[in-house]
C-alpha atoms as a PDB file:
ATOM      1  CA  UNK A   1      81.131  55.502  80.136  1.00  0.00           C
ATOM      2  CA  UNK A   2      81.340  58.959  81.241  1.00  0.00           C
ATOM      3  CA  UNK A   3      79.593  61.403  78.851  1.00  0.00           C
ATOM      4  CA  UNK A   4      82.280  63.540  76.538  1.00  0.00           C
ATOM      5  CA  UNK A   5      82.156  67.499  77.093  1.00  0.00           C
ATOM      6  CA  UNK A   6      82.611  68.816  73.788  1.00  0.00           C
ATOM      7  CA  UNK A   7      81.936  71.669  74.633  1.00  0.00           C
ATOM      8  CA  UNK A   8      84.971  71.850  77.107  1.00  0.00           C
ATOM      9  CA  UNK A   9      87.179  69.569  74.941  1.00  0.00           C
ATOM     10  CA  UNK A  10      86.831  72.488  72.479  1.00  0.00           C
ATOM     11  CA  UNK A  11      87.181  74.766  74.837  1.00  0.00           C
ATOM     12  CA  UNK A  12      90.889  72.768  76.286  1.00  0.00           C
ATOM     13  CA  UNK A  13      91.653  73.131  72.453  1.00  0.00           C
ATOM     14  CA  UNK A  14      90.888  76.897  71.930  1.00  0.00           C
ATOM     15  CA  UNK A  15      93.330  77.308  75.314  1.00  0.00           C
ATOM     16  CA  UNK A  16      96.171  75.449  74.100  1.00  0.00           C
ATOM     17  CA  UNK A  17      96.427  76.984  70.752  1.00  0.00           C
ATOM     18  CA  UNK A  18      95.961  80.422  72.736  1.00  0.00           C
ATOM     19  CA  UNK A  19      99.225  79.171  74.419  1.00  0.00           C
ATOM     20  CA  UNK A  20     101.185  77.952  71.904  1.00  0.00           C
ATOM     21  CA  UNK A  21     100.511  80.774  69.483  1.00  0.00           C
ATOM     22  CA  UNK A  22     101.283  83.075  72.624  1.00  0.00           C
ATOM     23  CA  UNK A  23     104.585  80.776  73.024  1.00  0.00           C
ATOM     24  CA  UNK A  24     105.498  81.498  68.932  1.00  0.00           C
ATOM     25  CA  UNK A  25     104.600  85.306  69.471  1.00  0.00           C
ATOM     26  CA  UNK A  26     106.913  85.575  72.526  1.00  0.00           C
ATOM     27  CA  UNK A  27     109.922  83.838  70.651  1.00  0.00           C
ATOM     28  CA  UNK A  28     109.389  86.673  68.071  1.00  0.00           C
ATOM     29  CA  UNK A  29     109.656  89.428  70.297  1.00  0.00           C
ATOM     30  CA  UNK A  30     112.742  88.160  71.531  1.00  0.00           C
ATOM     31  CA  UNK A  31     114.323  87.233  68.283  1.00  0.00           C
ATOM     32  CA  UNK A  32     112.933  90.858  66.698  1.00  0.00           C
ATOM     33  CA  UNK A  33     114.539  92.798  69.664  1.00  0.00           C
ATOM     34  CA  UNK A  34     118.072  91.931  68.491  1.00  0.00           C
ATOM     35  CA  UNK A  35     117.609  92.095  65.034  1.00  0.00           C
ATOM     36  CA  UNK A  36     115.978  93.268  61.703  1.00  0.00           C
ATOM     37  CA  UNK A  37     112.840  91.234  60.486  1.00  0.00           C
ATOM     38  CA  UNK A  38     115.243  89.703  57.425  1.00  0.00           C
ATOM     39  CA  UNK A  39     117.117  88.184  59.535  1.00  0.00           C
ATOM     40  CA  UNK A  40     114.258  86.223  61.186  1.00  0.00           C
ATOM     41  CA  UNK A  41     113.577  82.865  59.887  1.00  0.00           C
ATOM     42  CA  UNK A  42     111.267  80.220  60.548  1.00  0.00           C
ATOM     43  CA  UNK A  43     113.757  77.704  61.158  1.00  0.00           C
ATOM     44  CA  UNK A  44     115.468  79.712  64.176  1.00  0.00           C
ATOM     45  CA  UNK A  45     111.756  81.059  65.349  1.00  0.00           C
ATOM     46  CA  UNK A  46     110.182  77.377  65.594  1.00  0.00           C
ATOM     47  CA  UNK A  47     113.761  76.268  67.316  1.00  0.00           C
ATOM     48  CA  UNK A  48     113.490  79.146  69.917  1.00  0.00           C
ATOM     49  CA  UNK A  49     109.641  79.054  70.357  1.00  0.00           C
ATOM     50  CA  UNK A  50     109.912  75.126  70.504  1.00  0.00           C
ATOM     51  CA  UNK A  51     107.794  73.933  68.168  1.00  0.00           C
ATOM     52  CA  UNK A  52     107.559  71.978  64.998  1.00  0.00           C
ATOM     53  CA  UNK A  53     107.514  74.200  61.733  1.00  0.00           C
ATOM     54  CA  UNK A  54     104.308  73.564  61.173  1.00  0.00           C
ATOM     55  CA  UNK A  55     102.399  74.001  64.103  1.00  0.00           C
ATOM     56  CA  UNK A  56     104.157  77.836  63.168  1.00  0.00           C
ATOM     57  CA  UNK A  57     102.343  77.568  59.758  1.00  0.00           C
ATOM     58  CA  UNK A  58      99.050  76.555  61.554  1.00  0.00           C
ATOM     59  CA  UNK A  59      99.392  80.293  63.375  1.00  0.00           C
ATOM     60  CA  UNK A  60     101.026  82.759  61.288  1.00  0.00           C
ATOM     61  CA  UNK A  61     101.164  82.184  57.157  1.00  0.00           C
ATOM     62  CA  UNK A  62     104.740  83.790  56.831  1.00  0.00           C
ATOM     63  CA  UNK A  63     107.491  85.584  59.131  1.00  0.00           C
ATOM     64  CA  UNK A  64     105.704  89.237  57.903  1.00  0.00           C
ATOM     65  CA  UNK A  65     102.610  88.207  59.694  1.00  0.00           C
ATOM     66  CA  UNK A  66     104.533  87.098  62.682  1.00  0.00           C
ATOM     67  CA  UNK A  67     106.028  90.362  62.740  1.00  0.00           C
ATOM     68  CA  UNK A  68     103.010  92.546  62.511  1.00  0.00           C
ATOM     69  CA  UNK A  69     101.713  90.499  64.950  1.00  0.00           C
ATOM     70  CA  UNK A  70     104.558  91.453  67.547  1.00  0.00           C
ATOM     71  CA  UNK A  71     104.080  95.027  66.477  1.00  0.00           C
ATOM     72  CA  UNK A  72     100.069  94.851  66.989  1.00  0.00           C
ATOM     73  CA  UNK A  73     101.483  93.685  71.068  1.00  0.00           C
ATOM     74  CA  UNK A  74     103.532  96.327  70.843  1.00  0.00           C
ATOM     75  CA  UNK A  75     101.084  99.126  70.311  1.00  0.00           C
ATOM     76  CA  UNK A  76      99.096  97.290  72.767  1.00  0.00           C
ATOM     77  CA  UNK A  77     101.717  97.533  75.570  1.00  0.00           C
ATOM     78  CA  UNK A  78     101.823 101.468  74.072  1.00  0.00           C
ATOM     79  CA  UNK A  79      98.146 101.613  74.786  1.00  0.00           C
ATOM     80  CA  UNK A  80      97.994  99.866  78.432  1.00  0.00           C
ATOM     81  CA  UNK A  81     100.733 102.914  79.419  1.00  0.00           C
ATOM     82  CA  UNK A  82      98.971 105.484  78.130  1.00  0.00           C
ATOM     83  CA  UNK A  83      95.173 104.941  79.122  1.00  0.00           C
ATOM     84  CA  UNK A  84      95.430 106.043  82.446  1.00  0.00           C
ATOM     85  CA  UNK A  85      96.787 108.971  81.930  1.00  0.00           C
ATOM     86  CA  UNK A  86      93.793 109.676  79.620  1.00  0.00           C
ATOM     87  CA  UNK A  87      91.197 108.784  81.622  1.00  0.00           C
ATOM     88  CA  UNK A  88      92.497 110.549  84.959  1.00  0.00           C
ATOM     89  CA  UNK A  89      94.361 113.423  83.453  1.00  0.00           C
ATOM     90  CA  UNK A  90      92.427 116.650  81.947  1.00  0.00           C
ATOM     91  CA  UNK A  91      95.287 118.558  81.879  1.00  0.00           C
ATOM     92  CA  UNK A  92      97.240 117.816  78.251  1.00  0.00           C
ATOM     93  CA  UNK A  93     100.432 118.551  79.993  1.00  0.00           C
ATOM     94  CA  UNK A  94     100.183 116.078  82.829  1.00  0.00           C
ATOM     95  CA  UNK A  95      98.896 113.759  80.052  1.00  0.00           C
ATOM     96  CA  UNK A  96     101.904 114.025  77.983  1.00  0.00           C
ATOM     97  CA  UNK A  97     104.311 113.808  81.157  1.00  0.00           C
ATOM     98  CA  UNK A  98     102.603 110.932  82.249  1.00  0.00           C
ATOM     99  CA  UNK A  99     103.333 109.083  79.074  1.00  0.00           C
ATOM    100  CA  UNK A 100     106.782 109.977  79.006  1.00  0.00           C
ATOM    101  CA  UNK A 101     107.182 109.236  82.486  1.00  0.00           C
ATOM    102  CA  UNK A 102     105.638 105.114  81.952  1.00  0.00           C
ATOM    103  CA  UNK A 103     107.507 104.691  79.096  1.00  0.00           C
ATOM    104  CA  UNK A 104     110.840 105.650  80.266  1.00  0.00           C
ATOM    105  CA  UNK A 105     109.832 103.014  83.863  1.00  0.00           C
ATOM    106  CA  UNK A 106     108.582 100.787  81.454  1.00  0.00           C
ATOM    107  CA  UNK A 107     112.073 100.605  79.539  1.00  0.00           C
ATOM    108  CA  UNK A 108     114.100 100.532  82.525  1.00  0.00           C
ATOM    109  CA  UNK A 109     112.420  97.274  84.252  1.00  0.00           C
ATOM    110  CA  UNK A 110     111.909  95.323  81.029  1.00  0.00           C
ATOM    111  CA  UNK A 111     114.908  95.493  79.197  1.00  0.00           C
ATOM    112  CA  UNK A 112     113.282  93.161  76.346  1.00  0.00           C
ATOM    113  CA  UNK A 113     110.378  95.322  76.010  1.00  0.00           C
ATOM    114  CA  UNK A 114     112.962  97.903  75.708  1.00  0.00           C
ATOM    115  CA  UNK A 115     115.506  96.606  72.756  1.00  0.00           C
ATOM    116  CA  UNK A 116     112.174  95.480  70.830  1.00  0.00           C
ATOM    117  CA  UNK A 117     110.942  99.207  70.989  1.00  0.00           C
ATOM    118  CA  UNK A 118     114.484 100.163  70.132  1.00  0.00           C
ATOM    119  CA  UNK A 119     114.730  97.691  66.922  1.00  0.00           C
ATOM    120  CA  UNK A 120     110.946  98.367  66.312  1.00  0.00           C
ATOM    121  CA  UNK A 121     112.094 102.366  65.631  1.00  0.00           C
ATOM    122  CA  UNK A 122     114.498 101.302  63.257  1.00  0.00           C
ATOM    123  CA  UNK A 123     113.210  99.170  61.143  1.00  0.00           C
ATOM    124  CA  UNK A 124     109.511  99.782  61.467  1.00  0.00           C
ATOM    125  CA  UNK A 125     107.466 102.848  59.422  1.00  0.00           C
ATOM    126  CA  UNK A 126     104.517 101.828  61.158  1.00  0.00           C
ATOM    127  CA  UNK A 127     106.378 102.064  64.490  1.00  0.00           C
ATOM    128  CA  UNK A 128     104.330 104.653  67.366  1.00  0.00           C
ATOM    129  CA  UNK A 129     101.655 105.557  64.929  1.00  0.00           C
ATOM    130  CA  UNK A 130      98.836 105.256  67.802  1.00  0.00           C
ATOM    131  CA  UNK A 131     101.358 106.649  70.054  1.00  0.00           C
ATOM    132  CA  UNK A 132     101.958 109.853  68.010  1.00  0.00           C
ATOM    133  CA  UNK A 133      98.434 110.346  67.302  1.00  0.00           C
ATOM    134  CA  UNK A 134      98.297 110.410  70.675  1.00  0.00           C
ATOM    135  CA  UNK A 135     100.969 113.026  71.536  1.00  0.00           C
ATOM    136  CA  UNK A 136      99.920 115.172  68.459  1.00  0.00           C
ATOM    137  CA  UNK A 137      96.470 115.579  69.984  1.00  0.00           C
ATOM    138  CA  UNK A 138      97.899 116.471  73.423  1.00  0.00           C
ATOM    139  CA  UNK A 139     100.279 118.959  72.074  1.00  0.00           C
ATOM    140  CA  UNK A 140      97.608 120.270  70.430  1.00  0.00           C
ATOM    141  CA  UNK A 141      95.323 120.519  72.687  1.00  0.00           C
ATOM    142  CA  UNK A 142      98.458 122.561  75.036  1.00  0.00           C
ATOM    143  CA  UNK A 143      99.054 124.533  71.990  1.00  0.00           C
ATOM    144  CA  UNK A 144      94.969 125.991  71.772  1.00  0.00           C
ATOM    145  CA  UNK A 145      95.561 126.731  75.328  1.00  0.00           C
ATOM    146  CA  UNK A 146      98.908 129.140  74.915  1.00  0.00           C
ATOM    147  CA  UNK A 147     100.850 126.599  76.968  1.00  0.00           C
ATOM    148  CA  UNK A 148     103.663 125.874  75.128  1.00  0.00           C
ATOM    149  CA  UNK A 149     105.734 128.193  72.734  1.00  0.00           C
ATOM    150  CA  UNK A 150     106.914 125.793  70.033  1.00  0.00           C
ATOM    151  CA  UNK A 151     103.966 126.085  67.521  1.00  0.00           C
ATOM    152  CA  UNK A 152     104.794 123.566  65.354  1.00  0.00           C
ATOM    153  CA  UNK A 153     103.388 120.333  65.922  1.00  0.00           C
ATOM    154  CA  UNK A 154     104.874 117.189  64.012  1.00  0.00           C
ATOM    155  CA  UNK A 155     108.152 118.752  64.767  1.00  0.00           C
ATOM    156  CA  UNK A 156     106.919 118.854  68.730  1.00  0.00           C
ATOM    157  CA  UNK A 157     105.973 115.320  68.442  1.00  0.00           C
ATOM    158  CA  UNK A 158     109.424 114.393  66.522  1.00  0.00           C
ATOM    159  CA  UNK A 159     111.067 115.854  69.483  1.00  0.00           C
ATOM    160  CA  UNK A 160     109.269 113.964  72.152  1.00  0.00           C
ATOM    161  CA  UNK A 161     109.610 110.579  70.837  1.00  0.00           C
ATOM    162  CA  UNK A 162     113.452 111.181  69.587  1.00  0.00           C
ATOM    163  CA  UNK A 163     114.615 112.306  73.164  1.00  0.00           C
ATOM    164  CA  UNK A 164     112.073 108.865  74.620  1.00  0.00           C
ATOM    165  CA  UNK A 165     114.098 106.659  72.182  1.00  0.00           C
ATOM    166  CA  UNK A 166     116.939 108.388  72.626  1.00  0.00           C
ATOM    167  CA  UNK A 167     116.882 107.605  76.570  1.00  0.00           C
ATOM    168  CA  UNK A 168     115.587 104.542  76.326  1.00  0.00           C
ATOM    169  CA  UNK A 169     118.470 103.249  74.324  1.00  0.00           C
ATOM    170  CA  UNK A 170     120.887 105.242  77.148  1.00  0.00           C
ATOM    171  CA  UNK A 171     119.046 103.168  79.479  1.00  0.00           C
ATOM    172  CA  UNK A 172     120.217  99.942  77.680  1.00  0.00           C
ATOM    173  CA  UNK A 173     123.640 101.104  76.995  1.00  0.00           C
ATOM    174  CA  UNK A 174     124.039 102.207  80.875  1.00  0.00           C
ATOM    175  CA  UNK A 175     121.153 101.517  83.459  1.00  0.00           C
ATOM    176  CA  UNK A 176     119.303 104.263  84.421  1.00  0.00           C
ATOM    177  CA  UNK A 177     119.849 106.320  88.149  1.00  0.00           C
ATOM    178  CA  UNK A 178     117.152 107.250  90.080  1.00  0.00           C
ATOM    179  CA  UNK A 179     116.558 110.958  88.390  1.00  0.00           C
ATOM    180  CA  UNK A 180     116.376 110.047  85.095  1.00  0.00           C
ATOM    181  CA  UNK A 181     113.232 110.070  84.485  1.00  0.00           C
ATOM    182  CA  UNK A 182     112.978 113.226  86.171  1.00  0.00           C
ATOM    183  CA  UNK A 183     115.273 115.052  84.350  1.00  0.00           C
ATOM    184  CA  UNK A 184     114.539 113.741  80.991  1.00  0.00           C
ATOM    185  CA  UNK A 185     110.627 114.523  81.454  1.00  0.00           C
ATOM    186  CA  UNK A 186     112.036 118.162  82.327  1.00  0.00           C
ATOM    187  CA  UNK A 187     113.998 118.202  79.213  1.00  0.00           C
ATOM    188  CA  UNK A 188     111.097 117.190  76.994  1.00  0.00           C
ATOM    189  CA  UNK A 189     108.793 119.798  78.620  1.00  0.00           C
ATOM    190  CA  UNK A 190     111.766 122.521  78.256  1.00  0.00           C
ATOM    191  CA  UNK A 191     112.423 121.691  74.367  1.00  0.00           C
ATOM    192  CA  UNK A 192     108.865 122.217  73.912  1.00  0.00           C
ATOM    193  CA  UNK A 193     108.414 125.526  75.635  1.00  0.00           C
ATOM    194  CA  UNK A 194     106.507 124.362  78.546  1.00  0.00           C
ATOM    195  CA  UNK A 195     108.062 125.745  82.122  1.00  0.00           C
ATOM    196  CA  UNK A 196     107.593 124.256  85.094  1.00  0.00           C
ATOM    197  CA  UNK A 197     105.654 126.711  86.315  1.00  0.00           C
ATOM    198  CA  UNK A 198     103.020 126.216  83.165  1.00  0.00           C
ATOM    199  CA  UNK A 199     102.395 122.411  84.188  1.00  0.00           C
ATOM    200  CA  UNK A 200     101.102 120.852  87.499  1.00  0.00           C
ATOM    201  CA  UNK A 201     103.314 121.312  90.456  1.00  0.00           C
ATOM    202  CA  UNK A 202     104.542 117.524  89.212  1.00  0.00           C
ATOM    203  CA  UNK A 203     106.625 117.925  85.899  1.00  0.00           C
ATOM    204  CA  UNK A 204     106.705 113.752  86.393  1.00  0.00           C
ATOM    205  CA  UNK A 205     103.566 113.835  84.960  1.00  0.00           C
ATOM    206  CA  UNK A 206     100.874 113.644  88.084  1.00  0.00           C
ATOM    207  CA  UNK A 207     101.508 109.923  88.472  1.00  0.00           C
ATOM    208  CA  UNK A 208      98.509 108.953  89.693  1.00  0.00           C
ATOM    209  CA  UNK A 209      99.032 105.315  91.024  1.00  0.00           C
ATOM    210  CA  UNK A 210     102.654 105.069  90.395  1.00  0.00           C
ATOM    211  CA  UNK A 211     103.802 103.855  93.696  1.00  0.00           C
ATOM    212  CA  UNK A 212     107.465 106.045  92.886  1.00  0.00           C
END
């Protein structure tokens, strides 16, 4: 008889509930992206994520973890967009361009990712909290250096992620065209003060790696 790998049968086991709980989280998403957390229940999750109810209770212990747990891959998605710009980027500037600039590409090729951002804004008070921590220390940070001439900076960060949302549900609503980005990045950088001339020669953001 051939000798029984527990380690690896544990290891199989650890892999599929990886899967399946990955398979529960994505049926979330989906199912938060087009509406409010009340009106998620698990009957309609397990049916979408094709489960039985209880292999959903093995995972998640109600429908409010399940949804923090979408929002904690949300921020993470947040987080994978903005660390290259602040590991490459000194400039705060470029930084905050950058961001704006992989969000707004972000949105317009994953139209899921997009409506669950969206939703997420709406019903959500936890909603960008890393991201505007991360914005408020850029503006700062442009601020200390006489770069920008709107001096206050919660309303600086209001106005960066209402004209993000703001496109990003125009991008929905209508597709996006090829200077969009552009010309929304240029807006941002305009409402707060910053001239093109004040930035790099790339109000996009210095998109290292981009590819556009």
């Amino acid at each position: 008889m051939a000798k029984i790998d527990l380690a690896r049968r544990a290891e199989i086991g650890r892999e599929r509930r990886a899967r399946t709980r990955a398979q529960i989280l994505e049926a979330g998403a989906s199912m938060l992206a087009e509406r409010p957390p009340e009106g998620l229940t698990v009957d309609a999750l397990v049916e979408a994520a094709g489960v039985a109810k209880g292999t959903f209770y093995y995972h998640f212990q109600s429908i409010d973890e399940l949804v923090a747990a979408v929002g904690a891959c949300l921020d993470e998605s947040f987080n994978e967009l903005l660390t290259p710009a602040r590991i490459e980027l000194n400039d705060p500037v470029d930084r905050l361009s950058f961001a704006f600039t992989q969000f707004l590409e972000k949105a317009s090729s994953d139209a899921g990712w997009a409506r669950l951002v969206v939703q997420s804004a709406h019903t959500s008070t936890e909603f960008g909290r890393g991201v505007r921590a991360k914005l408020k220390a850029d503006i700062s940070e442009a601020l200390h250096q006489g770069r920008m001439s709107l001096q206050d900076v919660e309303l600086a960060v209001d106005i960066v992620m209402g004209i993000w949302l703001q496109v990003t549900r125009g991008i929905l609503d209508r597709g996006t065209r090829p200077e969009t980005t552009r010309q929304a990045v240029e807006a941002v950088l305009g409402a707060l003060g910053v001239t093109r001339s004040t930035s790099s020669s790339n109000a996009g953001g210095g998109r290292k790696g981009s590819g556009k």
